[in-house]
C-alpha atoms as a PDB file:
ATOM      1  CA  UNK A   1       2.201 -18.966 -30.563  1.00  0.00           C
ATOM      2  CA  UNK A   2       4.696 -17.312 -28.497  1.00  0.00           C
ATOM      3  CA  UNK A   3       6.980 -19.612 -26.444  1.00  0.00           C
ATOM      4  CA  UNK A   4       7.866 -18.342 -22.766  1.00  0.00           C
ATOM      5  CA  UNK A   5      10.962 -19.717 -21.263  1.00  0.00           C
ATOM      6  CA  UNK A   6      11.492 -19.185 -17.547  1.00  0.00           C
ATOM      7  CA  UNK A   7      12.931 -20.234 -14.353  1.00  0.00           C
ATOM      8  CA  UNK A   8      10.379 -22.533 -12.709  1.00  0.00           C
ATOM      9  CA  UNK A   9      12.422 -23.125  -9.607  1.00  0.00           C
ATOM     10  CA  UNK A  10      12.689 -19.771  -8.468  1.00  0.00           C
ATOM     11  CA  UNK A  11      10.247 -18.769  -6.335  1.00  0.00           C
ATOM     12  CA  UNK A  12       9.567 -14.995  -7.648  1.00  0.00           C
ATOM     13  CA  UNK A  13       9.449 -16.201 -11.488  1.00  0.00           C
ATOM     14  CA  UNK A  14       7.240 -18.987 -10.876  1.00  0.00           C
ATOM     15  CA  UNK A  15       4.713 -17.000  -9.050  1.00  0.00           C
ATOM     16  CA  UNK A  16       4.748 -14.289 -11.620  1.00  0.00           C
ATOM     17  CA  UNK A  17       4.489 -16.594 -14.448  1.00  0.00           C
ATOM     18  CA  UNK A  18       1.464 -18.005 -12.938  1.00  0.00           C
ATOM     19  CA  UNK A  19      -0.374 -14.829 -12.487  1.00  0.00           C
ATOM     20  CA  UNK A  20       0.306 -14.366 -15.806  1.00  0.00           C
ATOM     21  CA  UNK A  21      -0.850 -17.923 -16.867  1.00  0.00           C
ATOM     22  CA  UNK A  22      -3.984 -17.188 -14.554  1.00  0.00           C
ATOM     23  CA  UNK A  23      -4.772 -14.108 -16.533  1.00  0.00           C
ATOM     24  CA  UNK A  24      -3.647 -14.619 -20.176  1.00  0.00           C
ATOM     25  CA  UNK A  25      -6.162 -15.075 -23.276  1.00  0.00           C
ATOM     26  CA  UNK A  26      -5.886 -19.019 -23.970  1.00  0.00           C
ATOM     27  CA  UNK A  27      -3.689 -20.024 -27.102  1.00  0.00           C
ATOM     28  CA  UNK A  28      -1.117 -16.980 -27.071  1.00  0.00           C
ATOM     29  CA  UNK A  29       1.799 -18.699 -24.860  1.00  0.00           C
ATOM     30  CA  UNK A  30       3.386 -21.963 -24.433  1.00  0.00           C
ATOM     31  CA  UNK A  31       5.072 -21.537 -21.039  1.00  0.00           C
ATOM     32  CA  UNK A  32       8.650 -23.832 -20.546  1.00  0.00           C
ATOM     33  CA  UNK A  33      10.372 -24.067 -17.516  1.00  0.00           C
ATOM     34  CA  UNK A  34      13.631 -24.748 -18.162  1.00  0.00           C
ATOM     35  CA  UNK A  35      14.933 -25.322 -14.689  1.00  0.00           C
ATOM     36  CA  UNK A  36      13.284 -28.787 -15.233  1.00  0.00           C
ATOM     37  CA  UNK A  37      13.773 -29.187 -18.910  1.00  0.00           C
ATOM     38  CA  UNK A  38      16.286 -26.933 -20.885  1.00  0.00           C
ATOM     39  CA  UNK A  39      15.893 -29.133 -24.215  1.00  0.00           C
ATOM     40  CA  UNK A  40      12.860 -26.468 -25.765  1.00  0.00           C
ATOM     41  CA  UNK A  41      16.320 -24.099 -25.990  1.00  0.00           C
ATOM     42  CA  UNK A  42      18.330 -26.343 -27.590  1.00  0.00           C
ATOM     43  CA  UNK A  43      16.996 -25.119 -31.126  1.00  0.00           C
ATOM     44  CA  UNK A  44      18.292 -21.654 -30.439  1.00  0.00           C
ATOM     45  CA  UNK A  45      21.468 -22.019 -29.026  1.00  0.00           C
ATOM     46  CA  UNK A  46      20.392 -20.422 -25.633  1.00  0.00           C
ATOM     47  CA  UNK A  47      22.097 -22.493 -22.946  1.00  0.00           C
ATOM     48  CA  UNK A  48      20.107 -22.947 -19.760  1.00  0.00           C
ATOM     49  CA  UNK A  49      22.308 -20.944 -17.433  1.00  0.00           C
ATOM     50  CA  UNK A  50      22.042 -18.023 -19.513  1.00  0.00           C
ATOM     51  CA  UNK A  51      17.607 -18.731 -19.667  1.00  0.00           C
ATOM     52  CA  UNK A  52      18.065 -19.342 -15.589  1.00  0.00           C
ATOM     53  CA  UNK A  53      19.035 -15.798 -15.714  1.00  0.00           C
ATOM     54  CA  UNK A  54      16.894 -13.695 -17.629  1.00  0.00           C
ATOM     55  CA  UNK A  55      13.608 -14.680 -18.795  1.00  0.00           C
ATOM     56  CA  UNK A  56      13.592 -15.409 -22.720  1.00  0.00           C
ATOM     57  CA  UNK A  57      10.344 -15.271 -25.353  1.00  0.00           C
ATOM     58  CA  UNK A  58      10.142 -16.185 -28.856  1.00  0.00           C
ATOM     59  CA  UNK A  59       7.360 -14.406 -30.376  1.00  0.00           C
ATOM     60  CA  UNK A  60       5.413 -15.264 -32.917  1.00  0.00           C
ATOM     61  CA  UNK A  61       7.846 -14.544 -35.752  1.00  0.00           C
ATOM     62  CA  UNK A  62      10.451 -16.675 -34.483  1.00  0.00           C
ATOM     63  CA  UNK A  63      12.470 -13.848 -32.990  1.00  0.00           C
ATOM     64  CA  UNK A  64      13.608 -14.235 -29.512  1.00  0.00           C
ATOM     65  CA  UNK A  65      13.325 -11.131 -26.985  1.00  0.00           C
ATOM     66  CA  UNK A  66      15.714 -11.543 -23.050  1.00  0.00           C
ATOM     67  CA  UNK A  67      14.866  -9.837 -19.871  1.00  0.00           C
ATOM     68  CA  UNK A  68      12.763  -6.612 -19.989  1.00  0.00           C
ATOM     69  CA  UNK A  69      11.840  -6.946 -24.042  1.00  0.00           C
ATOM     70  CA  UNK A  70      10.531 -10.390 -23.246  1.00  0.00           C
ATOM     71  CA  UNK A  71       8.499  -8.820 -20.735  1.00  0.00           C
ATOM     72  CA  UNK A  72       7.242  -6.183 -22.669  1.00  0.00           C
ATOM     73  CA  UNK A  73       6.409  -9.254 -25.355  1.00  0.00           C
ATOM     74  CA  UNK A  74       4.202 -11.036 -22.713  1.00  0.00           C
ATOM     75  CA  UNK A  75       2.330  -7.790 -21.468  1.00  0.00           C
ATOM     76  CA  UNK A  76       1.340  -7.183 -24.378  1.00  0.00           C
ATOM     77  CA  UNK A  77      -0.790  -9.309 -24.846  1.00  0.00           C
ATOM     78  CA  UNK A  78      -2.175  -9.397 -21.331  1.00  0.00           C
ATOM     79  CA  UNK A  79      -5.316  -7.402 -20.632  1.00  0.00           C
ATOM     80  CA  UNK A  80      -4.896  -4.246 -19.098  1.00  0.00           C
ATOM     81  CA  UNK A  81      -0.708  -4.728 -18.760  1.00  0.00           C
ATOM     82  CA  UNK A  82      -0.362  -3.455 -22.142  1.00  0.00           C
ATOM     83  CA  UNK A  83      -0.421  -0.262 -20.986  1.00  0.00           C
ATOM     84  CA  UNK A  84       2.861  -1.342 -18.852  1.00  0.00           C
ATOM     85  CA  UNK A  85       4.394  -2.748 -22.087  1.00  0.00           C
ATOM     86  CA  UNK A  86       3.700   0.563 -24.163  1.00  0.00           C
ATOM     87  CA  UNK A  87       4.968   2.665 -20.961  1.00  0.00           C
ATOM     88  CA  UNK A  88       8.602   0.796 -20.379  1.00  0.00           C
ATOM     89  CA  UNK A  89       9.675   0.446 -24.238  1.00  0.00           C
ATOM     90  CA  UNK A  90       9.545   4.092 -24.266  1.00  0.00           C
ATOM     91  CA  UNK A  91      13.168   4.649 -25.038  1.00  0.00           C
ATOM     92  CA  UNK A  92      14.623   6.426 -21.426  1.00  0.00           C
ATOM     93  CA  UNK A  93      12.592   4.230 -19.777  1.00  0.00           C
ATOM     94  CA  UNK A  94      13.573   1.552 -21.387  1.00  0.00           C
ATOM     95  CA  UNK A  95      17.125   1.882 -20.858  1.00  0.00           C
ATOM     96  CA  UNK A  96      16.521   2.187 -17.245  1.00  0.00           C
ATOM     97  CA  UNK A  97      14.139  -0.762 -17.128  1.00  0.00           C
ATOM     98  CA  UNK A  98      17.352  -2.688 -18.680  1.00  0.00           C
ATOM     99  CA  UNK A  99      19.882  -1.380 -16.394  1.00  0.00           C
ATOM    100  CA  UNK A 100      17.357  -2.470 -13.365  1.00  0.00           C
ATOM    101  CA  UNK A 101      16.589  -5.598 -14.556  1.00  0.00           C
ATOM    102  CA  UNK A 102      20.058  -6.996 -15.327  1.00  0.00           C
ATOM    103  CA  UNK A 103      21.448  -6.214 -12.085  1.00  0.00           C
ATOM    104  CA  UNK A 104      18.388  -7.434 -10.043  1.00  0.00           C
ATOM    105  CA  UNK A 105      18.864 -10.913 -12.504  1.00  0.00           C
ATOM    106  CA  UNK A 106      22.424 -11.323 -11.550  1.00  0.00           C
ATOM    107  CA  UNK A 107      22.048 -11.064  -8.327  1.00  0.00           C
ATOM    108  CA  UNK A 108      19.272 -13.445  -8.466  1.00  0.00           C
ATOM    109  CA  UNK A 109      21.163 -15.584 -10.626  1.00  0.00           C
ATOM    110  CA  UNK A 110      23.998 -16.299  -8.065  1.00  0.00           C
ATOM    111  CA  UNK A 111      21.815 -16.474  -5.297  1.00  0.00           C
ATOM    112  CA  UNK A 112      19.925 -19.230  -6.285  1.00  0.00           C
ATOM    113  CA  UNK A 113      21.823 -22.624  -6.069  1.00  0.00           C
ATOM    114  CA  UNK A 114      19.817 -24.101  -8.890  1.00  0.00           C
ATOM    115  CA  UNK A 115      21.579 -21.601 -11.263  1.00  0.00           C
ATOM    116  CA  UNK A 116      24.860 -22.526 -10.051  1.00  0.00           C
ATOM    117  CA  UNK A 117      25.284 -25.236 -13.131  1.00  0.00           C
ATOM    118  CA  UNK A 118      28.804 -26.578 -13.522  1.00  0.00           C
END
């Protein structure tokens, strides 16, 4: 099964995770929101600030993918977004989809005052 971690208290990732729930072939995720629990990350060393800002997958072979190759993880195995996933991990675009992502994530990230841990 392939574990999702996200932010659950941020408006834009909790609505996108749900569309995702809505559409997504029962028994392929196990969705954790680690704004209200962090302890499913404990096993991996990710500290919850650093899940708060990028979302984080562990596929099925215990390997974790952050930000745009954990998307690309969940879309493919959504129907008809696998054609997004095989589109954005084309190398150029990849890079780009990267570059975009991180700097949209930060600026999320310090936005949000449930990220602001101490």
């Amino acid at each position: 099964m392939i574990q999702i971690y996200f932010d659950g208290k941020c408006g834009l990732c909790s609505k996108e995770i749900q569309h995702y729930k809505h559409i997504a072939p029962a028994g392929i995720f196990a969705w954790h929101d680690v704004a209200t629990d962090p302890s499913p990350l404990i096993p991996f060393g990710v500290a919850q600030a650093d899940a708060l800002r990028r979302l984080h997958a562990k596929d099925s072979q215990d390997k974790m993918h952050i930000g745009v190759d954990a998307f690309i993880v969940i879309w493919r195995h959504l129907p008809r977004w696998h054609v997004l996933a095989t589109f954005i991990s084309i190398p150029g675009i990849r890079h780009v989809a990267n570059f975009a992502y991180a700097r949209f994530a930060d600026y999320r990230f310090k936005r949000l005052p449930h990220c602001q841990l101490s």
